[in-house]
PDB file of N, CA and C in Angstrom:
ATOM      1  N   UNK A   1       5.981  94.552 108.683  1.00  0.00           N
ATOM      2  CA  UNK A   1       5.497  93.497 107.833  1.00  0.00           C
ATOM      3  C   UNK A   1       6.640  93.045 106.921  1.00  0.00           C
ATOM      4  N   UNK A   2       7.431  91.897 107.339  1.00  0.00           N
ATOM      5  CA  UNK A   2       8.057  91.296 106.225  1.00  0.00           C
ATOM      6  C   UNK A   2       7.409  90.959 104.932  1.00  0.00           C
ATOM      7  N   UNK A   3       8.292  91.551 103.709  1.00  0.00           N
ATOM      8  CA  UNK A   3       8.074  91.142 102.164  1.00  0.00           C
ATOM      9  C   UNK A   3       9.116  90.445 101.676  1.00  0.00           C
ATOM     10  N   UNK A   4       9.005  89.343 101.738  1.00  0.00           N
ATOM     11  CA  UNK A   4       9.838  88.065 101.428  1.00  0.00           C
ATOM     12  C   UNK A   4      10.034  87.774  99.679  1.00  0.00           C
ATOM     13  N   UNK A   5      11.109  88.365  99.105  1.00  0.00           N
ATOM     14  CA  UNK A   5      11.032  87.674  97.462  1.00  0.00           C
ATOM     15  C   UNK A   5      11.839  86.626  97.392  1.00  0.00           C
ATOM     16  N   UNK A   6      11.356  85.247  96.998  1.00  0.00           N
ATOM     17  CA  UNK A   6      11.923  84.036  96.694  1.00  0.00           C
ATOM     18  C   UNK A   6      11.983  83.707  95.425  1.00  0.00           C
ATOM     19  N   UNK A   7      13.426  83.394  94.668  1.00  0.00           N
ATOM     20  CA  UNK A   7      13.911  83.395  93.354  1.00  0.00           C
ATOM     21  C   UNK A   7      14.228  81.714  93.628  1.00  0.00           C
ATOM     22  N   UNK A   8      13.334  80.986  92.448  1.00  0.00           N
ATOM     23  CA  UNK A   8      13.821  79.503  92.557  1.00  0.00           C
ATOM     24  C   UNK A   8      13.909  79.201  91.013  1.00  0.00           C
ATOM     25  N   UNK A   9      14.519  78.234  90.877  1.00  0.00           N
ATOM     26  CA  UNK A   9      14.600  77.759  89.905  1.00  0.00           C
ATOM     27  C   UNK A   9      13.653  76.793  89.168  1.00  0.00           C
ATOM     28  N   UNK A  10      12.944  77.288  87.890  1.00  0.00           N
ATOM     29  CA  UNK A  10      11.834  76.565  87.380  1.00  0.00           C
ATOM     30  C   UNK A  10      11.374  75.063  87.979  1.00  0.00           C
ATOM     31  N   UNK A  11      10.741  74.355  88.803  1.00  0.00           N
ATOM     32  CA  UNK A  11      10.664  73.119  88.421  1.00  0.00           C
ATOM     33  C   UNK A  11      10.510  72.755  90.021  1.00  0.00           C
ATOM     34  N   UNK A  12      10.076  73.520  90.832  1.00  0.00           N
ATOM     35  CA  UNK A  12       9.861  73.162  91.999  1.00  0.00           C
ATOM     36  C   UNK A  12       8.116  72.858  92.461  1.00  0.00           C
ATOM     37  N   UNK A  13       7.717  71.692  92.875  1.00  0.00           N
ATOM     38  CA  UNK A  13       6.562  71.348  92.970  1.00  0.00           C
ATOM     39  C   UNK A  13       5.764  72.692  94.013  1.00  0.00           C
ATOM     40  N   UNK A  14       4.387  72.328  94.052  1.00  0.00           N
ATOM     41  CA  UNK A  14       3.372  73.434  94.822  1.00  0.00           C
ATOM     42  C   UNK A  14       3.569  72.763  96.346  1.00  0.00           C
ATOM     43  N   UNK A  15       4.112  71.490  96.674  1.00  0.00           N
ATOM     44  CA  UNK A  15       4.189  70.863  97.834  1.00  0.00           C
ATOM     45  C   UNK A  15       5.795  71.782  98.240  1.00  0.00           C
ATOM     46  N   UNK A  16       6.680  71.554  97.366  1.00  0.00           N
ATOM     47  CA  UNK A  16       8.151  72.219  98.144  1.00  0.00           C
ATOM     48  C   UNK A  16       7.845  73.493  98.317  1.00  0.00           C
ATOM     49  N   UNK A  17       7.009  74.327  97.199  1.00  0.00           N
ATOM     50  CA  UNK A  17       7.398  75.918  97.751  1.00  0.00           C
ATOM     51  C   UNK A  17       6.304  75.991  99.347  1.00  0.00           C
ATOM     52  N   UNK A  18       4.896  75.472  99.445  1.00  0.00           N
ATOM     53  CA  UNK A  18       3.892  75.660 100.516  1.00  0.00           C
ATOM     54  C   UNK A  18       4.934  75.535 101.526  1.00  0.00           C
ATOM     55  N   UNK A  19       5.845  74.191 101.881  1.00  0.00           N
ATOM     56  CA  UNK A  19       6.819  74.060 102.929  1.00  0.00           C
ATOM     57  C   UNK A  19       7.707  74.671 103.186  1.00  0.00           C
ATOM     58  N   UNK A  20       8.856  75.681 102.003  1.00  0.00           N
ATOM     59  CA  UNK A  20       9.085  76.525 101.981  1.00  0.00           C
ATOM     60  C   UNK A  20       8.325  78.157 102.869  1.00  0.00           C
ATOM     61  N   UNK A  21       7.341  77.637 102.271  1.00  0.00           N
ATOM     62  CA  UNK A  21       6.676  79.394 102.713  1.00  0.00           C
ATOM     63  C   UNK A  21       6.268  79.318 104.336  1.00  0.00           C
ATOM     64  N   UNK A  22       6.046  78.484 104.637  1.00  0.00           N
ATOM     65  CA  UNK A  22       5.476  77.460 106.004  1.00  0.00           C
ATOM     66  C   UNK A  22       6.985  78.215 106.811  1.00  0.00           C
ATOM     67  N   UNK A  23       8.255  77.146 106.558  1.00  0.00           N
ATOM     68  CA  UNK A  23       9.036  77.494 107.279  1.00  0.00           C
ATOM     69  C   UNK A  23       9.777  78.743 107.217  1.00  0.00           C
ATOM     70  N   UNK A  24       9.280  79.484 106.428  1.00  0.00           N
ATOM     71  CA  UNK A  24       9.882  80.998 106.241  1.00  0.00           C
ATOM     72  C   UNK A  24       8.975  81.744 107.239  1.00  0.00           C
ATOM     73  N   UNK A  25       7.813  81.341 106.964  1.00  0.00           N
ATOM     74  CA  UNK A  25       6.914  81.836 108.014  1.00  0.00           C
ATOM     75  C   UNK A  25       7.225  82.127 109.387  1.00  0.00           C
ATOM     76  N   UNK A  26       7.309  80.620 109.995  1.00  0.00           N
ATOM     77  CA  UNK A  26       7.630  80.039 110.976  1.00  0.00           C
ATOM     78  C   UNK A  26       8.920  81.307 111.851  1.00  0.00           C
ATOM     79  N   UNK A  27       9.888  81.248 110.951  1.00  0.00           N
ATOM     80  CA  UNK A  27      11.398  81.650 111.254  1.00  0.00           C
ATOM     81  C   UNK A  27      10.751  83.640 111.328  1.00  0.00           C
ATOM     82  N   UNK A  28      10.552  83.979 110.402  1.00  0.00           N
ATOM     83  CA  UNK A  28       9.881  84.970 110.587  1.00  0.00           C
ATOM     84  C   UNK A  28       9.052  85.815 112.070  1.00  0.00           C
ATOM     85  N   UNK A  29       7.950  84.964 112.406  1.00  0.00           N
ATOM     86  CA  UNK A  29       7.417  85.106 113.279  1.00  0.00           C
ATOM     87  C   UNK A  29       8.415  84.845 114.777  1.00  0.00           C
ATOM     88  N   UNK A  30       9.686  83.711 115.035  1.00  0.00           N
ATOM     89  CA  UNK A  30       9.768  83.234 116.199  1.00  0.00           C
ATOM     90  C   UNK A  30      10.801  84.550 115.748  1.00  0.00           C
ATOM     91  N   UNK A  31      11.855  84.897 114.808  1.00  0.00           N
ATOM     92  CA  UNK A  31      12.988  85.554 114.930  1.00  0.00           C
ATOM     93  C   UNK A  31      12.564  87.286 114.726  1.00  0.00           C
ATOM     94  N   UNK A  32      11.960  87.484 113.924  1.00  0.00           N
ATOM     95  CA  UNK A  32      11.224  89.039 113.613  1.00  0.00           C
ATOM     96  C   UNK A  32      10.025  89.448 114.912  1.00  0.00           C
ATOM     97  N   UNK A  33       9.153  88.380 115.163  1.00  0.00           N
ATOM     98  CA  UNK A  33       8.478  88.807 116.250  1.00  0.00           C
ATOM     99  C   UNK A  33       7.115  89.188 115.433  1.00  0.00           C
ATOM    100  N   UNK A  34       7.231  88.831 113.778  1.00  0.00           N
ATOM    101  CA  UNK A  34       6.394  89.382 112.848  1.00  0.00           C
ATOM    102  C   UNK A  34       4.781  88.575 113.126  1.00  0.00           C
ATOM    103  N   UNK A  35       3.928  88.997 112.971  1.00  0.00           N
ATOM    104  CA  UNK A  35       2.714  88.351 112.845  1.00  0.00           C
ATOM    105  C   UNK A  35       2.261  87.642 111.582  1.00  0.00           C
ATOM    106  N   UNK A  36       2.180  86.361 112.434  1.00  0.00           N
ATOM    107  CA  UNK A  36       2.132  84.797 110.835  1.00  0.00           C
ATOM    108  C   UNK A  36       1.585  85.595 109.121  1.00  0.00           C
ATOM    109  N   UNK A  37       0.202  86.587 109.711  1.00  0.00           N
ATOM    110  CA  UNK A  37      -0.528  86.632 108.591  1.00  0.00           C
ATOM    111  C   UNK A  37       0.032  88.410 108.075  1.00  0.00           C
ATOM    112  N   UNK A  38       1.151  89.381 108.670  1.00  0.00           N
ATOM    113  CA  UNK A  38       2.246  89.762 107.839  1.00  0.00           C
ATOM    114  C   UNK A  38       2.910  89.393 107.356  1.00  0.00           C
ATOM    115  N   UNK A  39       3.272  87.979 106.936  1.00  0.00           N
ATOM    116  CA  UNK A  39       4.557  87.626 106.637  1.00  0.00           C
ATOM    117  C   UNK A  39       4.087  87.926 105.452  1.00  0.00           C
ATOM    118  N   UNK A  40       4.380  88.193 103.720  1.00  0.00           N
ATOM    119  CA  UNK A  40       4.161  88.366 102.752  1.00  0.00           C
ATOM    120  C   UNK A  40       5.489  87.551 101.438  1.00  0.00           C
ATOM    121  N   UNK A  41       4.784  86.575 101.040  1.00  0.00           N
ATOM    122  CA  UNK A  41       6.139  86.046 100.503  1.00  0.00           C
ATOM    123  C   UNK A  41       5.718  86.173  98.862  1.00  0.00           C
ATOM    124  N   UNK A  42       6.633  86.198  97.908  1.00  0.00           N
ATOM    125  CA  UNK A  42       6.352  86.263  96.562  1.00  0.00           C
ATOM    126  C   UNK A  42       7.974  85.331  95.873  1.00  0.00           C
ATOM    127  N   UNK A  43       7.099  84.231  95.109  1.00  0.00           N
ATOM    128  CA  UNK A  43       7.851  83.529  94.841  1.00  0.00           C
ATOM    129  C   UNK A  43       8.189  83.629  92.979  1.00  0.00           C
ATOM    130  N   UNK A  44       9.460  83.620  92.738  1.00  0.00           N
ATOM    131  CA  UNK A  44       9.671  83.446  91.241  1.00  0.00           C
ATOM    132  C   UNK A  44      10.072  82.896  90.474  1.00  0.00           C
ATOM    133  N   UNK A  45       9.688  82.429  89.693  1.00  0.00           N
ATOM    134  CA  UNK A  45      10.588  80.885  88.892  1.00  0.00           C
ATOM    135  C   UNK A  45      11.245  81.286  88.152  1.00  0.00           C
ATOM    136  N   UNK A  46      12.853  80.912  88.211  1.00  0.00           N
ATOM    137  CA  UNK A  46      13.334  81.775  87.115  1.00  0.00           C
ATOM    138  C   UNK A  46      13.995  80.463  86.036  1.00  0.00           C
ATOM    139  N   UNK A  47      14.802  80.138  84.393  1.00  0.00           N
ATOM    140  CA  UNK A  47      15.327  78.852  84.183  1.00  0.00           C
ATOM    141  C   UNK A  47      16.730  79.344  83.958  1.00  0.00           C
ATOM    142  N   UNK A  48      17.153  78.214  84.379  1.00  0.00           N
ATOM    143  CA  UNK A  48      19.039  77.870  84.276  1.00  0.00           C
ATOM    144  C   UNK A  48      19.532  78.875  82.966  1.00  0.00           C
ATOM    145  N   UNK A  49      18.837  79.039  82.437  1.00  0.00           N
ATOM    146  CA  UNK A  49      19.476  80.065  81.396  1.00  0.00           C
ATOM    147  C   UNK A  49      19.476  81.465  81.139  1.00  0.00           C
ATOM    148  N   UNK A  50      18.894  82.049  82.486  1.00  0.00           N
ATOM    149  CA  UNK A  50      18.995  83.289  83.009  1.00  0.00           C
ATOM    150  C   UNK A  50      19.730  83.398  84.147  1.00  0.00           C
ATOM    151  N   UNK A  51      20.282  82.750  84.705  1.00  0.00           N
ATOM    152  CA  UNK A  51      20.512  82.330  85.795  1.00  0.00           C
ATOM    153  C   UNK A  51      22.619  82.387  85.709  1.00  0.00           C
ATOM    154  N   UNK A  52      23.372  82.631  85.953  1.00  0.00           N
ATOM    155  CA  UNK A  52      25.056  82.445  86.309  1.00  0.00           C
ATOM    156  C   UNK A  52      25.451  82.520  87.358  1.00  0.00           C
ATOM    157  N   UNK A  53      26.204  81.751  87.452  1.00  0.00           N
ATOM    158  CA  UNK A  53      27.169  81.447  88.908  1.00  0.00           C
ATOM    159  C   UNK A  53      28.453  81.521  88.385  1.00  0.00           C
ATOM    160  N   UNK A  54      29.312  82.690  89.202  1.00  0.00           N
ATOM    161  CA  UNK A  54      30.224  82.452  88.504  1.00  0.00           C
ATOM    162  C   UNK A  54      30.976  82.800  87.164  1.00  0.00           C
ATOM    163  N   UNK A  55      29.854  83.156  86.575  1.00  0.00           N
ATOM    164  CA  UNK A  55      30.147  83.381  85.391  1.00  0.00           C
ATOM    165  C   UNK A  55      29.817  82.586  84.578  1.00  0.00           C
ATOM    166  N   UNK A  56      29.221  81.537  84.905  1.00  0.00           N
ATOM    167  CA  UNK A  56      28.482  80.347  84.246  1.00  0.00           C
ATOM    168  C   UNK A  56      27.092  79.975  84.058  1.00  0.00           C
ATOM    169  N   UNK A  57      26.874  80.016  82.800  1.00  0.00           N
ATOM    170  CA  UNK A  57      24.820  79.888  83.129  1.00  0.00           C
ATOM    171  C   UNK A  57      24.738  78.687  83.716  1.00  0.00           C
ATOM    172  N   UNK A  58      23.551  78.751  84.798  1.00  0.00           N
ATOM    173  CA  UNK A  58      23.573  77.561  85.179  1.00  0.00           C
ATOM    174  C   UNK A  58      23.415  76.591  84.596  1.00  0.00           C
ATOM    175  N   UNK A  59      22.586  76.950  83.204  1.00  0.00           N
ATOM    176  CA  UNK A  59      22.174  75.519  82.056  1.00  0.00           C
ATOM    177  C   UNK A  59      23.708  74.675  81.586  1.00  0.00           C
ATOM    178  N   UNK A  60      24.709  75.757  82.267  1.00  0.00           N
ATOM    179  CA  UNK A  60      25.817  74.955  81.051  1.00  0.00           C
ATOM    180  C   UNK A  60      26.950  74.600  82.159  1.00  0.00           C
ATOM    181  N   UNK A  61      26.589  74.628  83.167  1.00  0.00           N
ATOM    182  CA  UNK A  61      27.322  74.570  84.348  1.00  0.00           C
ATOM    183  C   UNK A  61      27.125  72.918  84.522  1.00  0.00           C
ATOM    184  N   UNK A  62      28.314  72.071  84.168  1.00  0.00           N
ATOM    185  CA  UNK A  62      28.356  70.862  84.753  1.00  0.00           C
ATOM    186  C   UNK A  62      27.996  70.291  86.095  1.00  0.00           C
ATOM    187  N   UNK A  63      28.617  71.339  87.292  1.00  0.00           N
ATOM    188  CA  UNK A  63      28.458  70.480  88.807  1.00  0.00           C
ATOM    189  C   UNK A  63      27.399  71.175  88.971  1.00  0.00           C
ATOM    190  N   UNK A  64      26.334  71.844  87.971  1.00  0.00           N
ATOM    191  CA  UNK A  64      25.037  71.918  88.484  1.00  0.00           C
ATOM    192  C   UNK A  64      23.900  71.183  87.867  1.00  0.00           C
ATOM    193  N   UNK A  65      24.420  70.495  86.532  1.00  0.00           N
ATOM    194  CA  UNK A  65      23.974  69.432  86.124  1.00  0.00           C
ATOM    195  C   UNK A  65      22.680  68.497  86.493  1.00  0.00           C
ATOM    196  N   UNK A  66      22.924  68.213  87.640  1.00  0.00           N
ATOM    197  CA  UNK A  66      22.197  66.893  88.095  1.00  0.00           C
ATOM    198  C   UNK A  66      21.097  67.968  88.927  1.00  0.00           C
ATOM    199  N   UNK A  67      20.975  69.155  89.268  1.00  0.00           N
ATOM    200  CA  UNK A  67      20.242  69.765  90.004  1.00  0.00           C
ATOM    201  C   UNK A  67      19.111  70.370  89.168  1.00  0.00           C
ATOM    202  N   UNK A  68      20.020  70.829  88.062  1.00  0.00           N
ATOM    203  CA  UNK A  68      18.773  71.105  86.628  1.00  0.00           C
ATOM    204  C   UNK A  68      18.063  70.276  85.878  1.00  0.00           C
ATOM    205  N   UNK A  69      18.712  69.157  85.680  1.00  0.00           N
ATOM    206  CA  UNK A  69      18.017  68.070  85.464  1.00  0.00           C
ATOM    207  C   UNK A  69      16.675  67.864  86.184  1.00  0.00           C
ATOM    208  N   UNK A  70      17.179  67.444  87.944  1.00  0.00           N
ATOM    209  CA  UNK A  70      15.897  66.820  88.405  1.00  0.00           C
ATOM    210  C   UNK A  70      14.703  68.018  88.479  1.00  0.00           C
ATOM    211  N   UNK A  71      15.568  69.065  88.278  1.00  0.00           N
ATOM    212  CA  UNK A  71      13.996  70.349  88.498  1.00  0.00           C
ATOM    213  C   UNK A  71      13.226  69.931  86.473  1.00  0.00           C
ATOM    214  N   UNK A  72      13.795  69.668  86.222  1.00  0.00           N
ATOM    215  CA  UNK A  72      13.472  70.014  84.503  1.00  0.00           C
ATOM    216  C   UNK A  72      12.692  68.682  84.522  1.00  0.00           C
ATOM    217  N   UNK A  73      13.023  67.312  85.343  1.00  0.00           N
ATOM    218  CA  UNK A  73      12.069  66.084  85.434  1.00  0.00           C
ATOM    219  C   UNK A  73      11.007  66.160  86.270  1.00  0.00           C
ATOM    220  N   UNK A  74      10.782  67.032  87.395  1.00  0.00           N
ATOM    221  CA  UNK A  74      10.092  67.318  88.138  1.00  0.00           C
ATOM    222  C   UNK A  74       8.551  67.796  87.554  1.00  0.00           C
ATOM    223  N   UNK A  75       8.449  68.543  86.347  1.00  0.00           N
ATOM    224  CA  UNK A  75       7.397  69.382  86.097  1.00  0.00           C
ATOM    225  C   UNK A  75       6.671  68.707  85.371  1.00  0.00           C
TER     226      UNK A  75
END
């Protein structure tokens, strides 16, 4: 039984993660051989200010800018 933990960043609609979980599913079952209703996924929202790349929070990270934004307009 795959246990799938998915770390996203605050601000993702209930339509992107379902499609998300859909095609994790999907990949799961054709590549693991797993059965659709083992797949087990747990998703977590985490914000840009827990978050570094690099060494950089993502909140303060310029070329990630425009990506935090549209999640932060999204909600």
């Amino acid at each position: 039984m795959p246990n799938i933990t998915v770390e996203l960043l605050a601000g993702r609609t209930l339509e992107q993660r379902r499609a998300f979980a859909l095609a994790v599913a999907d990949s799961a079952v054709e590549i693991l051989g797993a059965r659709r209703q083992d797949v087990r996924m747990v998703f977590s929202e985490i914000t840009a200010d827990i978050v570094a790349n690099g060494g950089v929070l993502a909140s303060e990270d310029d070329s990630r800018a425009g990506v935090v934004s549209a999640l932060s307009e999204s909600r």
